[in-house]
PDB file of N, CA and C in Angstrom:
ATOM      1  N   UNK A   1      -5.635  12.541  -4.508  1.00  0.00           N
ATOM      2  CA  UNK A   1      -6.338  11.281  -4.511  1.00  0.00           C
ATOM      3  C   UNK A   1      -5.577  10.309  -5.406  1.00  0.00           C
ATOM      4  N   UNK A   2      -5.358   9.046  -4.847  1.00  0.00           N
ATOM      5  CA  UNK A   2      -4.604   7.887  -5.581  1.00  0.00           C
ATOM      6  C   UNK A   2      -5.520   6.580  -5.867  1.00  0.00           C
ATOM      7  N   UNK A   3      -5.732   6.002  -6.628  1.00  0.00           N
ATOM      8  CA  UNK A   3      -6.273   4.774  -6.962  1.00  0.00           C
ATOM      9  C   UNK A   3      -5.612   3.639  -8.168  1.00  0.00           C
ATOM     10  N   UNK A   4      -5.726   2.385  -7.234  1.00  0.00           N
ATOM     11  CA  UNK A   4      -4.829   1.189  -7.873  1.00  0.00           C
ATOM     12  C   UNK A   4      -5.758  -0.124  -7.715  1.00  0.00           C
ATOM     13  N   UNK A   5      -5.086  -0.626  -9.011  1.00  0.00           N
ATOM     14  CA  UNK A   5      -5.920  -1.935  -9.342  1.00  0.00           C
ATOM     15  C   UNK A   5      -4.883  -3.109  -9.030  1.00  0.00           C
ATOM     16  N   UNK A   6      -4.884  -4.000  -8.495  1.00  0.00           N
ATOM     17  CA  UNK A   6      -4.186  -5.093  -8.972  1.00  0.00           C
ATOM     18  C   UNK A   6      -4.817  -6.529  -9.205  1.00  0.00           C
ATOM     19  N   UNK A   7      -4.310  -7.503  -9.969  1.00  0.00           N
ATOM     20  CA  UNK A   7      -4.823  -8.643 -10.315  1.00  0.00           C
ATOM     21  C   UNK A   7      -4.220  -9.260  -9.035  1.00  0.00           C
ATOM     22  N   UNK A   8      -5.019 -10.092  -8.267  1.00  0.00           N
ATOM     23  CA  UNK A   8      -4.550 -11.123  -7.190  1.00  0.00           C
ATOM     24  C   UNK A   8      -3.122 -11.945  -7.544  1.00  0.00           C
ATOM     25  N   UNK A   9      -3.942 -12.564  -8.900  1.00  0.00           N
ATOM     26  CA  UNK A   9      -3.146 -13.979  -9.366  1.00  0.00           C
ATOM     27  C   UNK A   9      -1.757 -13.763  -9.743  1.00  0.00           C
ATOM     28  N   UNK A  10      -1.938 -12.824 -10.502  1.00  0.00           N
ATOM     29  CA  UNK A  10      -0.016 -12.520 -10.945  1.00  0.00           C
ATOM     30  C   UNK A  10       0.372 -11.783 -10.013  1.00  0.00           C
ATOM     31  N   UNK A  11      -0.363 -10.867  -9.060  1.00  0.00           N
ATOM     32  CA  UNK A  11       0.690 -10.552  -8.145  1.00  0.00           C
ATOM     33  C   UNK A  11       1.337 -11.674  -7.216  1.00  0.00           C
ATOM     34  N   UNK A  12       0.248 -12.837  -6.773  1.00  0.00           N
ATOM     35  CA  UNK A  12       0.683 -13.560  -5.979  1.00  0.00           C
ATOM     36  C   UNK A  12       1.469 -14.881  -6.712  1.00  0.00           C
ATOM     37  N   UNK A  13       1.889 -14.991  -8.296  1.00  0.00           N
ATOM     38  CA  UNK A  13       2.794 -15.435  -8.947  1.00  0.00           C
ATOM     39  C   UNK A  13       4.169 -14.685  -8.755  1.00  0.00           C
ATOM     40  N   UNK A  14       3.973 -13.556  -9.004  1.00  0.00           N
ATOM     41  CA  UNK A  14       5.218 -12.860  -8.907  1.00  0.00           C
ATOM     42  C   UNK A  14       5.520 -12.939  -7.303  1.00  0.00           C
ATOM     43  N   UNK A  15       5.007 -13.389  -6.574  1.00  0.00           N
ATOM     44  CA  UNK A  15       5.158 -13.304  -5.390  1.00  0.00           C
ATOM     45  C   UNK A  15       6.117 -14.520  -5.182  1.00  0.00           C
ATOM     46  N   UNK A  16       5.439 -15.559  -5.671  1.00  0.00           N
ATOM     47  CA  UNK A  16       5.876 -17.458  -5.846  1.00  0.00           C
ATOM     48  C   UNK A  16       7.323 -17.368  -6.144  1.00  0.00           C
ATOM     49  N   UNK A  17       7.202 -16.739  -7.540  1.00  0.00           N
ATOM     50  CA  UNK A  17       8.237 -17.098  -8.411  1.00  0.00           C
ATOM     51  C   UNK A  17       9.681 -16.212  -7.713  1.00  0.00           C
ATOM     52  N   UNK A  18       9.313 -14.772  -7.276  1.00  0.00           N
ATOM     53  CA  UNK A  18      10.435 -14.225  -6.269  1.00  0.00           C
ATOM     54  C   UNK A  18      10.191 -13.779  -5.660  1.00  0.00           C
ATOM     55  N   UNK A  19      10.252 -14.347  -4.546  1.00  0.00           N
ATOM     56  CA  UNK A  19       9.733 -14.150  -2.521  1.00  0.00           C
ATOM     57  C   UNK A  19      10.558 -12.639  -2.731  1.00  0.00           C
ATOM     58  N   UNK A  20      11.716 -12.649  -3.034  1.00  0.00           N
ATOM     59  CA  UNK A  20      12.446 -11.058  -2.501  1.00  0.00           C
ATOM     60  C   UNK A  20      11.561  -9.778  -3.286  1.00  0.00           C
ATOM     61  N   UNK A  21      10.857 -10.115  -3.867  1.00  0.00           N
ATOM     62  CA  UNK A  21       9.881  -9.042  -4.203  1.00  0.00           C
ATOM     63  C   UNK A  21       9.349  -8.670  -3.532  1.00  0.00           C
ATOM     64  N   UNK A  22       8.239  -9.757  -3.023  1.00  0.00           N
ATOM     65  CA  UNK A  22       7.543  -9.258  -1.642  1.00  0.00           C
ATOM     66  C   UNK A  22       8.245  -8.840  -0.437  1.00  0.00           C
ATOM     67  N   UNK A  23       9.507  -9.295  -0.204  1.00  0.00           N
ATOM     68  CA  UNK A  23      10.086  -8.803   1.209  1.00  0.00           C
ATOM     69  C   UNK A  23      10.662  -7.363   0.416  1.00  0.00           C
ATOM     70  N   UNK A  24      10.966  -6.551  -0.185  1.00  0.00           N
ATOM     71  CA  UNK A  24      10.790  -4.913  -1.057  1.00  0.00           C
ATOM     72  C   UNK A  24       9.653  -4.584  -0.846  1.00  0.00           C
ATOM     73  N   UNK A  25       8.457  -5.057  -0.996  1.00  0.00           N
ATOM     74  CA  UNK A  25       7.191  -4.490  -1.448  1.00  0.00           C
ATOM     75  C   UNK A  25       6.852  -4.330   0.096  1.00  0.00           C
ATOM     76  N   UNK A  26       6.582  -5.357   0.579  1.00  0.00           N
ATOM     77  CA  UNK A  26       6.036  -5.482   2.089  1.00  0.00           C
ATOM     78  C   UNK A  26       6.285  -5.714   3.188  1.00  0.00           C
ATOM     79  N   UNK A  27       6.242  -4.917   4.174  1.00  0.00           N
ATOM     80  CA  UNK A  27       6.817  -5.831   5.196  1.00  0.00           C
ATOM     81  C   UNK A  27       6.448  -6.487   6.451  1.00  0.00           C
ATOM     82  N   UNK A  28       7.299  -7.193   7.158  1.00  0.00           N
ATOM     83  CA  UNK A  28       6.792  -8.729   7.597  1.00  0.00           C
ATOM     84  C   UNK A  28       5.684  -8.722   7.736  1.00  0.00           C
ATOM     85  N   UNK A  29       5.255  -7.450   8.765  1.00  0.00           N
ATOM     86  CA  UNK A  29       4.114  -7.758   9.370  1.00  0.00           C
ATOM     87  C   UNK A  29       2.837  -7.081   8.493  1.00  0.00           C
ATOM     88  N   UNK A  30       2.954  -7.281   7.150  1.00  0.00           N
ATOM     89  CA  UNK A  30       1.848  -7.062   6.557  1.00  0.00           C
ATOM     90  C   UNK A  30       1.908  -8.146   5.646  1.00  0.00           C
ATOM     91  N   UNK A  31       3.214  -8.801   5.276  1.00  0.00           N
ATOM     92  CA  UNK A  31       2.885 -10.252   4.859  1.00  0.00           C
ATOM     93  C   UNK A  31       2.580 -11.258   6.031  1.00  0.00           C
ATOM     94  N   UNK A  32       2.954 -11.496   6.995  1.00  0.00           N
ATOM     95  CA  UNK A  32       2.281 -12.386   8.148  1.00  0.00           C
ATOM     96  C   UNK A  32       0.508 -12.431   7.932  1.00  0.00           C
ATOM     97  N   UNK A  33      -0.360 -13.772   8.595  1.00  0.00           N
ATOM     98  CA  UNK A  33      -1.407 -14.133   8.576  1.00  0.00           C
ATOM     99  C   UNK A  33      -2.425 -13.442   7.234  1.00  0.00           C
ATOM    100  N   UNK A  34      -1.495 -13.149   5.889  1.00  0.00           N
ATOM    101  CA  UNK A  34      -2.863 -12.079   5.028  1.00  0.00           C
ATOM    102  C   UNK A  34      -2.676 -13.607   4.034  1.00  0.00           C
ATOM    103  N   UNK A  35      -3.536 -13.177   3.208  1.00  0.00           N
ATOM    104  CA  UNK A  35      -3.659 -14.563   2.105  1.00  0.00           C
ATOM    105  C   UNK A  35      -2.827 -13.465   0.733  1.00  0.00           C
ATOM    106  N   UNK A  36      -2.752 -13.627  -0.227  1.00  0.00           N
ATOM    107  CA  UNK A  36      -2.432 -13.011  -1.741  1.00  0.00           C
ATOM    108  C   UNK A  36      -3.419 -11.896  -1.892  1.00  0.00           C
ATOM    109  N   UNK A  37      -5.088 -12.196  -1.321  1.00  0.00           N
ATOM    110  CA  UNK A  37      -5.712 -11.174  -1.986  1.00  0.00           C
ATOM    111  C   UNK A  37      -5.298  -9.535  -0.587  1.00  0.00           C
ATOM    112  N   UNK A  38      -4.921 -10.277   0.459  1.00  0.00           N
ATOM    113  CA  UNK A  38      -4.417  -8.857   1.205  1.00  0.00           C
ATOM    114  C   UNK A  38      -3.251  -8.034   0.558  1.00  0.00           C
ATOM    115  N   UNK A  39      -2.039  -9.092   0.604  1.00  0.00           N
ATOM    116  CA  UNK A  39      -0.858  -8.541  -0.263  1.00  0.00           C
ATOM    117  C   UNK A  39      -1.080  -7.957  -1.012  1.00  0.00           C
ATOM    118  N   UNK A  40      -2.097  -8.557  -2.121  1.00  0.00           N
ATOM    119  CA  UNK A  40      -2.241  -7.101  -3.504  1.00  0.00           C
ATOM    120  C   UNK A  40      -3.097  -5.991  -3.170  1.00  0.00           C
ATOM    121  N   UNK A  41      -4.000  -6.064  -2.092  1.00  0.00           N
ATOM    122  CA  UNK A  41      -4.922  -4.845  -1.528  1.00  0.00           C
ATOM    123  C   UNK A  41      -3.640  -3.883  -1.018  1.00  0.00           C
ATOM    124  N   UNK A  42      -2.938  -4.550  -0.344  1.00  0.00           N
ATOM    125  CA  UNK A  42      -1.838  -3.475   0.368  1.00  0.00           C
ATOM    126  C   UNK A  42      -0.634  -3.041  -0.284  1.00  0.00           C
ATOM    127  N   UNK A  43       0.180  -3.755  -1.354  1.00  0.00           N
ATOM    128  CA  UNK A  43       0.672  -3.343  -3.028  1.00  0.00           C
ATOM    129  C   UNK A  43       0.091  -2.050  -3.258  1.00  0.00           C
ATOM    130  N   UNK A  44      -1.460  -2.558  -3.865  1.00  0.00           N
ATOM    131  CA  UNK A  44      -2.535  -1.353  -4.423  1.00  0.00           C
ATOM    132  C   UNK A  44      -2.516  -0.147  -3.538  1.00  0.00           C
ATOM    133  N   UNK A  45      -2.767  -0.199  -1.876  1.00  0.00           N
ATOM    134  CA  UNK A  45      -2.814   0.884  -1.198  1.00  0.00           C
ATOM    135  C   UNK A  45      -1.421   1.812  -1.404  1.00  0.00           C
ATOM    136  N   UNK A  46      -0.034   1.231  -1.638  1.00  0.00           N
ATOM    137  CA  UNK A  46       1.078   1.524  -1.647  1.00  0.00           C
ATOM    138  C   UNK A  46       1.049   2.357  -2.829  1.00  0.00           C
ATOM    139  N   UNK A  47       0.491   2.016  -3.939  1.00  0.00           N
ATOM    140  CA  UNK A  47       1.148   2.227  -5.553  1.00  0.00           C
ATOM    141  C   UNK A  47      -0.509   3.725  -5.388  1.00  0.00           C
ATOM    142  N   UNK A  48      -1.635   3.161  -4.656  1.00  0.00           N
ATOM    143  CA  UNK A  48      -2.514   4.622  -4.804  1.00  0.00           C
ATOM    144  C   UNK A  48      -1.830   5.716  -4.125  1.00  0.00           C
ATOM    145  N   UNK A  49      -1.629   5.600  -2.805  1.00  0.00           N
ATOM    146  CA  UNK A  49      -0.359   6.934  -2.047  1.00  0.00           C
ATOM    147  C   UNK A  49       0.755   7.222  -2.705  1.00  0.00           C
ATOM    148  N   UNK A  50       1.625   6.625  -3.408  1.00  0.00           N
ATOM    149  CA  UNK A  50       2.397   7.049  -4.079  1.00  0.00           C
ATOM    150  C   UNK A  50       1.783   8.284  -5.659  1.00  0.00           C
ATOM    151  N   UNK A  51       0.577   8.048  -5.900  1.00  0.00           N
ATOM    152  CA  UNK A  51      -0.279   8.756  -6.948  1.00  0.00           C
ATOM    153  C   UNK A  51      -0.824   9.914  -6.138  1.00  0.00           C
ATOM    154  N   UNK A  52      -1.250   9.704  -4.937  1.00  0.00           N
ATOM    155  CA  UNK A  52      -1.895  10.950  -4.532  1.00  0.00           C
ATOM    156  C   UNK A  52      -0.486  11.399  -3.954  1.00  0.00           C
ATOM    157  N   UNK A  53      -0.118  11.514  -4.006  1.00  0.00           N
ATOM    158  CA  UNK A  53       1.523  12.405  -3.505  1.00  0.00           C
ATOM    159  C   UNK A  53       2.436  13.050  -4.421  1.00  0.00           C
ATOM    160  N   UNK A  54       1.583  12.359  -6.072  1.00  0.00           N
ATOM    161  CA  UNK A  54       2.296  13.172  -7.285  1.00  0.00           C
ATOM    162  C   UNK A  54       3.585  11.843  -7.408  1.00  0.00           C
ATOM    163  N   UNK A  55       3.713  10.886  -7.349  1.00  0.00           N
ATOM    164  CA  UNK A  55       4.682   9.665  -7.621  1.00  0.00           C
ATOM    165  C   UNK A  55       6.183  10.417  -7.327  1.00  0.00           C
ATOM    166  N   UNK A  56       6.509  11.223  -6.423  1.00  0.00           N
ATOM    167  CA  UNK A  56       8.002  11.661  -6.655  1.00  0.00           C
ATOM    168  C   UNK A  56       8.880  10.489  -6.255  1.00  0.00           C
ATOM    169  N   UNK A  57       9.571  11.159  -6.748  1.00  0.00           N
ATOM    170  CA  UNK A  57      11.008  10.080  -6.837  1.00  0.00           C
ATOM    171  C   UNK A  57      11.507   9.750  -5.689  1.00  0.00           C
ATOM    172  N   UNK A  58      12.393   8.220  -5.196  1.00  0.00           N
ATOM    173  CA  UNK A  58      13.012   8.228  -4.213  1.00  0.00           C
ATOM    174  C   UNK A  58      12.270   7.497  -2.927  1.00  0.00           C
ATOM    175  N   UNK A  59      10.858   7.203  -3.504  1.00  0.00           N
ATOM    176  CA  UNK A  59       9.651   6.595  -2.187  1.00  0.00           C
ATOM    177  C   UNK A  59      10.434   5.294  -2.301  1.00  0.00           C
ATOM    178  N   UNK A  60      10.577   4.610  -0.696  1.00  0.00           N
ATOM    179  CA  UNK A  60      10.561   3.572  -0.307  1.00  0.00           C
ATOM    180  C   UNK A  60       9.846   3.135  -0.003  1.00  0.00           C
ATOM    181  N   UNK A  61       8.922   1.696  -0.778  1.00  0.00           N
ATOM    182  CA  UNK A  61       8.194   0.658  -0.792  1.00  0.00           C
ATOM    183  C   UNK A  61       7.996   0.318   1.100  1.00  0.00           C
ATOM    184  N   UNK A  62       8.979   0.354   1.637  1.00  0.00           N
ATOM    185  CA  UNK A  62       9.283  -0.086   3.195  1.00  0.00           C
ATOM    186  C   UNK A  62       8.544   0.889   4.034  1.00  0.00           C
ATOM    187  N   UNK A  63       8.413   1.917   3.506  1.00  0.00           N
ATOM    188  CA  UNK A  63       8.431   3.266   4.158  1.00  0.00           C
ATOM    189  C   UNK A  63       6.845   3.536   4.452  1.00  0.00           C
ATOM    190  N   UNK A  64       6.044   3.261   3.854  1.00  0.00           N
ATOM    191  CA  UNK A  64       4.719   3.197   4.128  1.00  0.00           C
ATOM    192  C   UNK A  64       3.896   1.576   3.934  1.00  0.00           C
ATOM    193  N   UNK A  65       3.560   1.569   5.480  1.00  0.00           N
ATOM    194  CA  UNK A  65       3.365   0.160   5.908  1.00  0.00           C
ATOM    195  C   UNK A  65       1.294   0.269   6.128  1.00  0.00           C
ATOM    196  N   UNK A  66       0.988  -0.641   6.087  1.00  0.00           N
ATOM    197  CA  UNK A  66      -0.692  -0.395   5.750  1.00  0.00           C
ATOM    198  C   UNK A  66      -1.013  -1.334   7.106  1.00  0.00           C
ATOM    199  N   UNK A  67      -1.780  -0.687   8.261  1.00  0.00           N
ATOM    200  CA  UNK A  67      -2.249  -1.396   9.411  1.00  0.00           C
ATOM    201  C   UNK A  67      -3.440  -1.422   9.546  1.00  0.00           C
ATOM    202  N   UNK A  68      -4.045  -2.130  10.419  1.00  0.00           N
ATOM    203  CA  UNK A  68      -5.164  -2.368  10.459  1.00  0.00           C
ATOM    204  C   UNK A  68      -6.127  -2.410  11.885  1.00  0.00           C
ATOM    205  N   UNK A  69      -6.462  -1.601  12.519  1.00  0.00           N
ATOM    206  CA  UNK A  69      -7.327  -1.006  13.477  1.00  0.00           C
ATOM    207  C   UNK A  69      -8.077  -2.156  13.880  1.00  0.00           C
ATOM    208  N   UNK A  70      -8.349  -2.388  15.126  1.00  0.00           N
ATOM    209  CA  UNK A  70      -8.915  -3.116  15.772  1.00  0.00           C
ATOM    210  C   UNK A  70     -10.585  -3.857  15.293  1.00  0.00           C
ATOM    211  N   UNK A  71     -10.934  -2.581  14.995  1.00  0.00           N
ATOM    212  CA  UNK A  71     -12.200  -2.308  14.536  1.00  0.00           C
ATOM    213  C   UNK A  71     -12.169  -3.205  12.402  1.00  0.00           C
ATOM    214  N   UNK A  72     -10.902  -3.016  12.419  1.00  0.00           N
ATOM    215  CA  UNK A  72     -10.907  -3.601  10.938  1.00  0.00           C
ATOM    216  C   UNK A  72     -10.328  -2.441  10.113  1.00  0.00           C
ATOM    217  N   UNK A  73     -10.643  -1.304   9.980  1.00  0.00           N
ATOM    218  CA  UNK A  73     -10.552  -0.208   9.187  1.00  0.00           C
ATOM    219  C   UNK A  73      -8.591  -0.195   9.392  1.00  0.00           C
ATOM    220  N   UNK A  74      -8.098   0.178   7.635  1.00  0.00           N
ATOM    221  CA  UNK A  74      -6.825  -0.027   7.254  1.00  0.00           C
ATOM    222  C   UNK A  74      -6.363   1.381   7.177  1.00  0.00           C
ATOM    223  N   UNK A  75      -5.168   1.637   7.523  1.00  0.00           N
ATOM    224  CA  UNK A  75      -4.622   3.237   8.109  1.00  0.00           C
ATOM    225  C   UNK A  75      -3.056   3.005   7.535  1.00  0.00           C
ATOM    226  N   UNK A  76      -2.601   4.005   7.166  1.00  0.00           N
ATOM    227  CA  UNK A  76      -0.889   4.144   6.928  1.00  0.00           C
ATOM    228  C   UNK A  76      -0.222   4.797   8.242  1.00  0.00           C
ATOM    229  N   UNK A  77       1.187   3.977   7.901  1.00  0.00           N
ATOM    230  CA  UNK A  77       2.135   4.238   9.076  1.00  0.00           C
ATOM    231  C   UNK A  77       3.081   4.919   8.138  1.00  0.00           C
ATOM    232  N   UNK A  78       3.340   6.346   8.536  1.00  0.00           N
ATOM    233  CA  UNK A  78       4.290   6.572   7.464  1.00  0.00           C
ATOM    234  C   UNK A  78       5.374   7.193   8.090  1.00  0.00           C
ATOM    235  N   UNK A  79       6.590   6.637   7.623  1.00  0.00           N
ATOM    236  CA  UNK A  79       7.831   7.358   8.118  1.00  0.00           C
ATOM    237  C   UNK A  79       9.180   6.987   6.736  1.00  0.00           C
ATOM    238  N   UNK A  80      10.300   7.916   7.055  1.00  0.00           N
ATOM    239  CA  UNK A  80      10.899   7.798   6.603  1.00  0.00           C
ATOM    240  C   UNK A  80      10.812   8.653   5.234  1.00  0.00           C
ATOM    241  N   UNK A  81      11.229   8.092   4.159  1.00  0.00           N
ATOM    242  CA  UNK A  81      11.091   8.868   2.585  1.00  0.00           C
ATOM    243  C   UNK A  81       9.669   9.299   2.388  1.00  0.00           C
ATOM    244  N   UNK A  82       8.835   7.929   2.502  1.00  0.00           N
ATOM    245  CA  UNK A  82       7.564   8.394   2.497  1.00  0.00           C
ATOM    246  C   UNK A  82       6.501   9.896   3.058  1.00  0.00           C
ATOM    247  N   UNK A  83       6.844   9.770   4.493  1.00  0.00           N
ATOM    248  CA  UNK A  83       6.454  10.547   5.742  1.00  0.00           C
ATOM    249  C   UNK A  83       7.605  12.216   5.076  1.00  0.00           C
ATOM    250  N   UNK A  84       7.788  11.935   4.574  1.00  0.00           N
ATOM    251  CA  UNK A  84       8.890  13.314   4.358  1.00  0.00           C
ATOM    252  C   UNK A  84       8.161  14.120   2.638  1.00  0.00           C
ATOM    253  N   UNK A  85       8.004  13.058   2.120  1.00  0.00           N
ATOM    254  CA  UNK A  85       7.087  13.363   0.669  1.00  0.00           C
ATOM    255  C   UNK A  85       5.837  14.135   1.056  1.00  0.00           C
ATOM    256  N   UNK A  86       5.604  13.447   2.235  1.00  0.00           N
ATOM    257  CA  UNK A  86       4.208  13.721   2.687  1.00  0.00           C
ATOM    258  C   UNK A  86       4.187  15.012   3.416  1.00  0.00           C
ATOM    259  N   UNK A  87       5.267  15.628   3.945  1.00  0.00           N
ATOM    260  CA  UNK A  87       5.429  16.818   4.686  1.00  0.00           C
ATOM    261  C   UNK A  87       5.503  17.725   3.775  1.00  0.00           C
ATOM    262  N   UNK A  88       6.454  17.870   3.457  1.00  0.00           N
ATOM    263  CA  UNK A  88       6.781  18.422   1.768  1.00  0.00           C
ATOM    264  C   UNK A  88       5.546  18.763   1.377  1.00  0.00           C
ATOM    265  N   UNK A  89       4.374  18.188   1.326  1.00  0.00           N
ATOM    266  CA  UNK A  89       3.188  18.766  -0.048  1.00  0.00           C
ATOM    267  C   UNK A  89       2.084  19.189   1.490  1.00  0.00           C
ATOM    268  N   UNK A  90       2.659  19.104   2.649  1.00  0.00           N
ATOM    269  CA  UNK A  90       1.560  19.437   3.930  1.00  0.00           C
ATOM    270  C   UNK A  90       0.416  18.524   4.103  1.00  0.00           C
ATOM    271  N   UNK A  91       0.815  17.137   3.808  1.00  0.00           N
ATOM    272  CA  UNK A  91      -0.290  16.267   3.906  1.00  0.00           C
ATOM    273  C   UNK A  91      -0.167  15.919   5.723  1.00  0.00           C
ATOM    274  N   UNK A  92      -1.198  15.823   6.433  1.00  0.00           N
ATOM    275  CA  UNK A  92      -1.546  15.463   7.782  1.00  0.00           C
ATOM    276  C   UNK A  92      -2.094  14.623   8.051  1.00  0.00           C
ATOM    277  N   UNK A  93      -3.056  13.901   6.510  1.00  0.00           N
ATOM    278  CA  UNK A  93      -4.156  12.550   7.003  1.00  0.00           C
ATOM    279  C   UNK A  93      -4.230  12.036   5.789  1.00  0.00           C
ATOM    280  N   UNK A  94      -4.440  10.510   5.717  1.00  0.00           N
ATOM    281  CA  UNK A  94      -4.043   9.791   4.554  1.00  0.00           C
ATOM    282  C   UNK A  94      -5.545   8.704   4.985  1.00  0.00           C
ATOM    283  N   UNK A  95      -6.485   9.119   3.606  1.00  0.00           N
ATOM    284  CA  UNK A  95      -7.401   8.466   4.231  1.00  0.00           C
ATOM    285  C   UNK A  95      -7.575   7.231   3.216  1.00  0.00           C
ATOM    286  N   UNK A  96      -7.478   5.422   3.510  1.00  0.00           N
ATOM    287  CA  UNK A  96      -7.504   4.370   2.983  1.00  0.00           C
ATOM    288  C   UNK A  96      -8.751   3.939   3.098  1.00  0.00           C
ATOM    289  N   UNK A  97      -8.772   3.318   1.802  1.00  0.00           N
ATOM    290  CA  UNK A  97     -10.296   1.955   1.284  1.00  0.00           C
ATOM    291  C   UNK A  97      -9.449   1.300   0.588  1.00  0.00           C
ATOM    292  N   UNK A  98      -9.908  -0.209   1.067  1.00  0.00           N
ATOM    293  CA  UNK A  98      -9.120  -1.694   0.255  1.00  0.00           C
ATOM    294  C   UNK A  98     -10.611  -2.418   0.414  1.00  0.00           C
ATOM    295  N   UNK A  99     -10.634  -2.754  -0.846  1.00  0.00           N
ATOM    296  CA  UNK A  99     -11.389  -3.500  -1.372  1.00  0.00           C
ATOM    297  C   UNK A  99     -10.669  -5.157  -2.025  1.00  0.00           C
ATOM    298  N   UNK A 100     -11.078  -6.407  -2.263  1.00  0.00           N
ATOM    299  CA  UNK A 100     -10.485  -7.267  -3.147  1.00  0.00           C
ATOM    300  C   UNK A 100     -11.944  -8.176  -3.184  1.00  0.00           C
ATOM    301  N   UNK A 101     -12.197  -8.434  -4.222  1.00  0.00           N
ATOM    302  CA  UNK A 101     -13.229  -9.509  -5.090  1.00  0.00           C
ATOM    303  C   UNK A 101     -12.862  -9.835  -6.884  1.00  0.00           C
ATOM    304  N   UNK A 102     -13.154 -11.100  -7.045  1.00  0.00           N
ATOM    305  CA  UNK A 102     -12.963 -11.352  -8.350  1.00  0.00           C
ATOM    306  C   UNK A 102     -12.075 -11.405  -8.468  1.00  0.00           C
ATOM    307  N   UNK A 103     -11.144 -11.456  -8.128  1.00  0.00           N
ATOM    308  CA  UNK A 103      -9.818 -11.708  -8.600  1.00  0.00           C
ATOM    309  C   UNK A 103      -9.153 -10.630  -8.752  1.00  0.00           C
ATOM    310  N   UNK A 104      -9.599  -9.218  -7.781  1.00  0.00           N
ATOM    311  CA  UNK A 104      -9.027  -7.984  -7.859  1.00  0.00           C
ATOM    312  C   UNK A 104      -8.492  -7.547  -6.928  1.00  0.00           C
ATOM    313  N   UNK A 105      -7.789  -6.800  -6.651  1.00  0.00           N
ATOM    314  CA  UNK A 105      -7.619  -5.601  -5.162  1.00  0.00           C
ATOM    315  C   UNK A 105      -7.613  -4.151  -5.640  1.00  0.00           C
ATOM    316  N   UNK A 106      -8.555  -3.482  -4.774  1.00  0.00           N
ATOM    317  CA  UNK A 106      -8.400  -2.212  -5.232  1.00  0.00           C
ATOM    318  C   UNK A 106      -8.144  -1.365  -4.007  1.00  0.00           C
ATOM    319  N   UNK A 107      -7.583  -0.167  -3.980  1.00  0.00           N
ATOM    320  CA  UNK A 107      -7.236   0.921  -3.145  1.00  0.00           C
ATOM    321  C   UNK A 107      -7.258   2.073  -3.338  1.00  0.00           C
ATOM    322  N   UNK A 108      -7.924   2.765  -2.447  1.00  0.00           N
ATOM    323  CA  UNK A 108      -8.022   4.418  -2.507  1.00  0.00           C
ATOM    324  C   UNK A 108      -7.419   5.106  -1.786  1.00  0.00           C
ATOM    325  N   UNK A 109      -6.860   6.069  -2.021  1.00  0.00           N
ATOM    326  CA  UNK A 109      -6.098   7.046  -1.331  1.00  0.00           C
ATOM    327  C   UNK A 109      -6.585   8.175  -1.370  1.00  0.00           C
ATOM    328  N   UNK A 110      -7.232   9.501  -0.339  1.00  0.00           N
ATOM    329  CA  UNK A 110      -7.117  10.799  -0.138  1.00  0.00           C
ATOM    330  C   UNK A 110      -6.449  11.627   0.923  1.00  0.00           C
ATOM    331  N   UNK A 111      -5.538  12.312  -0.029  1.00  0.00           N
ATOM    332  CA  UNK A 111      -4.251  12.877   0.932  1.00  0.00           C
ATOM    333  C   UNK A 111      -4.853  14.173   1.420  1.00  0.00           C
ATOM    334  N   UNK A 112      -4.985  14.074   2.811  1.00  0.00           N
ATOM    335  CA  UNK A 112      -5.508  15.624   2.760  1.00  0.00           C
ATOM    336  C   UNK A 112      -4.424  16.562   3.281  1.00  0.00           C
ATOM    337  N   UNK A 113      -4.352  17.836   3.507  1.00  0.00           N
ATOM    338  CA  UNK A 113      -3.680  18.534   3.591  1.00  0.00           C
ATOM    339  C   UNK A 113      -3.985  19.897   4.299  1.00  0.00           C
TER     340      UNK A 113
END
């Protein structure tokens, strides 16, 4: 299980101040149509999976992308470094909650296995 906090405002400063952060952190199509408080919900979802996976070394930011189901409900796409971390410990289902109010984003992660 992974859980992350982020502040909206400075993430979406640090966002201002260097765009190439966010194109590392996220990609296109999870920065396309979101406002700052999505970006840091999906940051947060990134930085909680990286905790429920034990933080090993070598995860690419790129590598686990956060989508979003018709219905609304937010799901990981995982391939690459990520998707391989995840084999490695026998994880099969990666279950997400994003929350953002107040000036927060929060995210949960349970890796099951």
């Amino acid at each position: 299980m992974g859980i992350d906090v982020v502040d909206v405002a400075r993430f979406a400063g640090i966002v201002d101040q260097t765009p190439s952060v966010a194109q590392r952190l996220l990609s296109e199509r999870e920065m396309t149509a979101r406002r700052p408080e999505g970006w840091a919900a999906r940051f947060a979802a990134k930085e909680a999976l990286a905790k429920a996976l034990g933080r090993p070394s070598g995860l690419r930011w790129q590598d686990a992308q956060v989508v979003t189901a018709e219905d609304g409900r937010p799901s990981f796409e995982l391939t690459g470094t990520v998707a391989e971390a995840a084999q490695r410990l026998g994880v099969h289902n990666c279950h997400l909650s994003l929350t953002h109010d107040a000036g927060v984003a929060v995210a949960l992660v349970v890796a099951e296995s």
